[in-house]
Protein backbone atom coordinates (compact mmCIF):
# COMPACT_ATOMS: atom_id res chain seq x y z
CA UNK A 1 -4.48 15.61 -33.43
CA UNK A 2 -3.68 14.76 -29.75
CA UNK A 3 -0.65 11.90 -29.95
CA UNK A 4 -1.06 9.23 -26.91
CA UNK A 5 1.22 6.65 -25.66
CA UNK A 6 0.06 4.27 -23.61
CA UNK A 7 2.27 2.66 -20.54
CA UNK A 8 0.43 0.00 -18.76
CA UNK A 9 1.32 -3.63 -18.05
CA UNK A 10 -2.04 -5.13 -18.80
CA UNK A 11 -2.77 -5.75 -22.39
CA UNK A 12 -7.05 -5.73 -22.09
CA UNK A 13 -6.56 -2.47 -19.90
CA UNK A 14 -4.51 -1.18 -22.46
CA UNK A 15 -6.78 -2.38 -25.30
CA UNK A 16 -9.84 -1.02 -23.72
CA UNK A 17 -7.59 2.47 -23.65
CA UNK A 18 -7.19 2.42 -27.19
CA UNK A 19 -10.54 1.86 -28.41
CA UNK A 20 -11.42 4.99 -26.27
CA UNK A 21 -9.23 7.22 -27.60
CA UNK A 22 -8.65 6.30 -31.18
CA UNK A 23 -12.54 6.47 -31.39
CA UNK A 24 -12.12 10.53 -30.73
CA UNK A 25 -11.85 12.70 -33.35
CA UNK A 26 -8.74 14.56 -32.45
CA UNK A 27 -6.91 11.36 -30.71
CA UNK A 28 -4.61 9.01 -31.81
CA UNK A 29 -3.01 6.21 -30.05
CA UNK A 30 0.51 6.31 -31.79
CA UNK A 31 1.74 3.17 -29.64
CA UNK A 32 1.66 0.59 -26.55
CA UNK A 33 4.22 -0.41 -23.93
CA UNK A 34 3.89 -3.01 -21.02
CA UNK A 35 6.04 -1.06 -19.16
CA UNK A 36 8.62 1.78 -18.17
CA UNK A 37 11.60 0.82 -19.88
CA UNK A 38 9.66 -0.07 -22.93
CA UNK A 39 7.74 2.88 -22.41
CA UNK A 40 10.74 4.97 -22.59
CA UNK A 41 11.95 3.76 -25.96
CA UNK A 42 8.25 4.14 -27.36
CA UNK A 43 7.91 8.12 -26.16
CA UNK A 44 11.64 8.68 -27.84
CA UNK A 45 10.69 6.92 -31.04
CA UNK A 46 7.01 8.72 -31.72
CA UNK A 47 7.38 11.37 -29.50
CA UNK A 48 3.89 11.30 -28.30
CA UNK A 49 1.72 14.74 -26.55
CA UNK A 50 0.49 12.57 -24.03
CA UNK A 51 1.55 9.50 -22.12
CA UNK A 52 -0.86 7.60 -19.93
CA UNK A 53 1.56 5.87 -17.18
CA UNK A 54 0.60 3.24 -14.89
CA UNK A 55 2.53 3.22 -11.14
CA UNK A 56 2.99 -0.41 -10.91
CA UNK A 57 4.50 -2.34 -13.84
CA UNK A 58 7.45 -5.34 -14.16
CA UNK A 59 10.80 -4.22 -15.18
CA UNK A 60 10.71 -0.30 -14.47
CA UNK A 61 7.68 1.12 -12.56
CA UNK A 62 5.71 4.49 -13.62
CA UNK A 63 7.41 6.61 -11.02
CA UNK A 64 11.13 5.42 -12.19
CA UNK A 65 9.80 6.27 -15.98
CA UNK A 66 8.65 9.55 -14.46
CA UNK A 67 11.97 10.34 -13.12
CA UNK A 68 13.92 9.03 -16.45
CA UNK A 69 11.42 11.69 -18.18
CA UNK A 70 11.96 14.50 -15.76
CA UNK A 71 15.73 14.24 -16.29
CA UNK A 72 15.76 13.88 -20.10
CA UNK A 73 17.28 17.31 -21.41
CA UNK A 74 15.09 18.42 -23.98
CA UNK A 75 12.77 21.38 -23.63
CA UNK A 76 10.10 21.20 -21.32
CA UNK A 77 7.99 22.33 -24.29
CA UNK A 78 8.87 19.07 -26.03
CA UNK A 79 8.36 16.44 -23.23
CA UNK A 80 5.11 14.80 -23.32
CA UNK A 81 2.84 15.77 -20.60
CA UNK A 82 1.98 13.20 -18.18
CA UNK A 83 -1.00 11.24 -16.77
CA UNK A 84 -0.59 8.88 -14.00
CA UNK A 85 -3.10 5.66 -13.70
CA UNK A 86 -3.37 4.36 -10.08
CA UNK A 87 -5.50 1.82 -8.78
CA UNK A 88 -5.63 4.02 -5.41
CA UNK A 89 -6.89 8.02 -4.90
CA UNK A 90 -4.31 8.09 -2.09
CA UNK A 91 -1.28 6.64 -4.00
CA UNK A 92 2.31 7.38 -2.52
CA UNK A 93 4.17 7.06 -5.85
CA UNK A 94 1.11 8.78 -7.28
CA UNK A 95 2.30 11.81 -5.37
CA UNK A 96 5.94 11.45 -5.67
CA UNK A 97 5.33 11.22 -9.95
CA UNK A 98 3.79 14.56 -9.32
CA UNK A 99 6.74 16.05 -7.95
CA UNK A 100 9.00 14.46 -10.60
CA UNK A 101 6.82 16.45 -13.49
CA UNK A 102 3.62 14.45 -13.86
CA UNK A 103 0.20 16.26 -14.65
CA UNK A 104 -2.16 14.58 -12.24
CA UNK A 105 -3.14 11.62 -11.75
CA UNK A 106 -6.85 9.48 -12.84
CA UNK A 107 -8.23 5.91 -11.09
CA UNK A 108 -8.35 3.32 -13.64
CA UNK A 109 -11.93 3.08 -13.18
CA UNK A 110 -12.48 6.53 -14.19
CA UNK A 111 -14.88 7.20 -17.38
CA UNK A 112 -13.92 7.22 -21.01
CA UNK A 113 -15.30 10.77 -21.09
CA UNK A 114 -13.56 11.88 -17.88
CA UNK A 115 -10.60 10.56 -19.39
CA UNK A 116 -10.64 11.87 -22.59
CA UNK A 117 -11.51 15.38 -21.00
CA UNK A 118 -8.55 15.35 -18.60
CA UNK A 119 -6.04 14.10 -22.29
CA UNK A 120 -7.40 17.37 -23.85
CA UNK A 121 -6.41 19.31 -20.33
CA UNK A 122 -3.04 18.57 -20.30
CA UNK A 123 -2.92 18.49 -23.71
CA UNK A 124 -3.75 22.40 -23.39
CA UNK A 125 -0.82 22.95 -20.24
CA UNK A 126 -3.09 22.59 -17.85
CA UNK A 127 -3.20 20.38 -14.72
CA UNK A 128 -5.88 17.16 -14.71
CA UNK A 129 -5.29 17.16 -10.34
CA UNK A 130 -7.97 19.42 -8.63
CA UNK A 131 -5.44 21.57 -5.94
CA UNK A 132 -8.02 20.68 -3.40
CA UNK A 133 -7.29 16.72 -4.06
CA UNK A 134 -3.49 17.55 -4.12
CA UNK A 135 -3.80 19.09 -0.83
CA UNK A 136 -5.48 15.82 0.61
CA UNK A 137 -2.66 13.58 -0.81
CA UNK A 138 0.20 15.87 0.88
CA UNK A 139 -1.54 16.10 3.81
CA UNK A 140 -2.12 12.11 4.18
CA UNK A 141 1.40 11.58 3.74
CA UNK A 142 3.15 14.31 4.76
CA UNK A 143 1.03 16.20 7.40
CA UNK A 144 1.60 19.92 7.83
CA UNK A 145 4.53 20.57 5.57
CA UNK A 146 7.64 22.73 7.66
CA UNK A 147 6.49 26.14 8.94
CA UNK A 148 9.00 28.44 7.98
CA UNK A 149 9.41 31.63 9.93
CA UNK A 150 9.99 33.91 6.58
CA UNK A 151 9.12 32.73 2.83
CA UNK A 152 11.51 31.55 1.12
CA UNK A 153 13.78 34.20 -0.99
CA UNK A 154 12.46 33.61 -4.27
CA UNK A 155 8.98 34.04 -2.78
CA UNK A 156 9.85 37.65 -2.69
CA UNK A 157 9.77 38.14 -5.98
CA UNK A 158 6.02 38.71 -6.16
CA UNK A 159 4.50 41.33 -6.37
CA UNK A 160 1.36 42.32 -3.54
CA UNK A 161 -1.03 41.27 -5.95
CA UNK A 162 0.74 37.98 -6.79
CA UNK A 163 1.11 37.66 -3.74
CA UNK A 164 -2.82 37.54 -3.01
CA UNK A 165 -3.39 35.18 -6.46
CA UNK A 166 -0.34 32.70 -5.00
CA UNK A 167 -2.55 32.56 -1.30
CA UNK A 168 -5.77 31.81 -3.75
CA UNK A 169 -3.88 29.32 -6.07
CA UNK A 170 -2.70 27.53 -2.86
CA UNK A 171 -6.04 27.44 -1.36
CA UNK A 172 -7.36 25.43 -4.56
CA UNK A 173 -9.49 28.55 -5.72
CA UNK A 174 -10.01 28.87 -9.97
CA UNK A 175 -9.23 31.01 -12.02
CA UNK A 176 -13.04 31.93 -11.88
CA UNK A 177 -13.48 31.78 -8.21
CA UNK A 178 -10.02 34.18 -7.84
CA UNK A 179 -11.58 36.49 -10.73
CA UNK A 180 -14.84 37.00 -8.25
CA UNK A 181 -13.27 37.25 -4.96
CA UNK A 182 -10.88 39.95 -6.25
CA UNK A 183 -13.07 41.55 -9.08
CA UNK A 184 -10.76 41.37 -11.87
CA UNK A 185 -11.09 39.29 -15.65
CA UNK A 186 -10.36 35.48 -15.40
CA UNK A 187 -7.40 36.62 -18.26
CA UNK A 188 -5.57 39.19 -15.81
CA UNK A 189 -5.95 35.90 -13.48
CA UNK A 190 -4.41 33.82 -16.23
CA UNK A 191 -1.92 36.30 -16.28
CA UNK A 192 -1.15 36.66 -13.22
CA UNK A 193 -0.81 33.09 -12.41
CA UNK A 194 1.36 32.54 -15.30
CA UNK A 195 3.98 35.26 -14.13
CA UNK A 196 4.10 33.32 -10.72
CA UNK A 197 4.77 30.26 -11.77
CA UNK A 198 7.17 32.10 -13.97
CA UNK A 199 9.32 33.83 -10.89
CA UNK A 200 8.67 30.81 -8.57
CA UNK A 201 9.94 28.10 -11.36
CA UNK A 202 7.06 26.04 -11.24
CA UNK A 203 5.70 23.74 -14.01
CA UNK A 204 1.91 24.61 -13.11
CA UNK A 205 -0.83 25.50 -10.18
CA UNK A 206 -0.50 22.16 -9.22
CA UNK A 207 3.22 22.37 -8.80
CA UNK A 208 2.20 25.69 -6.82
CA UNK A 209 0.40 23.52 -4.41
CA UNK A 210 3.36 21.48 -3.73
CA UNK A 211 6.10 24.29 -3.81
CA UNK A 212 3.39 26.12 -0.98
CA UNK A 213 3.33 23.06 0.96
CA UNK A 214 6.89 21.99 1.34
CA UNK A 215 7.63 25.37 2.19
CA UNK A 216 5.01 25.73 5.11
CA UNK A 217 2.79 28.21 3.17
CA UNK A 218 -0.58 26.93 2.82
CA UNK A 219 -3.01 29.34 1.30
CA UNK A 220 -4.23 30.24 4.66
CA UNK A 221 -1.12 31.07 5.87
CA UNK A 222 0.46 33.12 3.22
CA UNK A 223 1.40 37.07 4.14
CA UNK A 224 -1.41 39.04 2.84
CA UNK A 225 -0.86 41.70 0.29
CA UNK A 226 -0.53 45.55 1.97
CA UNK A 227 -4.31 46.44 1.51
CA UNK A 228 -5.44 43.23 -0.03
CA UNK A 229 -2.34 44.12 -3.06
CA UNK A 230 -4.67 46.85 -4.90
């Protein structure tokens, strides 16, 4: 059973949210907040899977409760994923939530089923932001990243094949689309992707997409491998 808080200031959004998800077989709402601070005290008291955060609340916004989360000390493996709820696809905080741990982000108008699909998604470690959609939300407000002249250190770490999968990754490709284009199993992608988030520190492939842009290396842009890393 997937565990949900919910974090929103309005009490019919946040009703509406409930009769979604308690109607799913393998969801449970397990408590409500109208916003961050309360929010925090709910997620320590039921410890919830999933929180669904909204940006702008009274009191303490969604990206401050983001931040109070990302610096709470227990295991990553014990924080509750997150799910930010903007009014806006090209949100500012949206973006900076990411960076501070978040999951991805959904509109408020999104479906129930689109919404219970992306609960289950994070739910399983994955990331509900599409790379490509992550890309267009750097680039709108922080255009171009900074070059760098050499990779960062830790970037070395990777080995010519990772090295290929981390260019891929970057460029938004999945799993499927990387297992194609460099005829190998989507699990020896899974694998492979795993180890570089591993050696680069990163939470997930969206995080990649972040990490790649601060540091100038867009997937187009990334050293290739020494004969394509085979």
């Amino acid at each position: 059973m997937i565990r949900v808080a919910l974090v929103d200031d309005q009490e019919l959004f946040r009703s509406g949210l409930r009769v979604v998800l308690d109607a799913q077989e393998d969801m449970v709402v397990v408590g409500e907040a109208a916003n961050g601070a309360d929010g925090l005290v709910l997620i320590h008291a039921e410890d919830p899977d999933v929180v669904l955060l909204d940006m702008r609340m009274p009191v303490m916004d969604g990206l401050a409760t983001m931040r109070a989360l990302a610096a709470d000390r227990r295991a990553d493996d014990v924080r509750p994923r997150v799910i930010v709820l903007t009014t806006f696809a090209l949100d500012r905080a949206a973006m900076d939530a990411i960076r501070s741990g978040a999951q991805g982000f959904l509109l408020k108008d999104t479906t129930p089923a689109f919404l219970t699909a992306a609960i289950r998604t994070v739910h399983d470690g994955n990331a509900v932001l599409a790379p490509g959609e992550l890309s267009r939300l750097l680039d709108r407000h922080e255009p171009g990243g900074t070059p760098t002249v050499e990779p960062p250190a830790e970037f070395g770490r990777l080995s010519p094949r990772e090295v290929v999968v981390f260019a891929r990754v970057a460029r938004g490709e999945t799993n499927a689309e990387i297992a194609a284009a460099e005829y190998v199993s989507e699990s020896t992608v899974k694998t492979q992707v795993s180890s570089i988030l591993q050696k680069l520190d990163l939470r997930d492939r969206v995080h990649l997409v972040v990490w790649a842009h601060d540091h100038g290396l867009p997937g187009d842009t990334v050293p290739s491998a020494p004969n394509g890393g085979r």
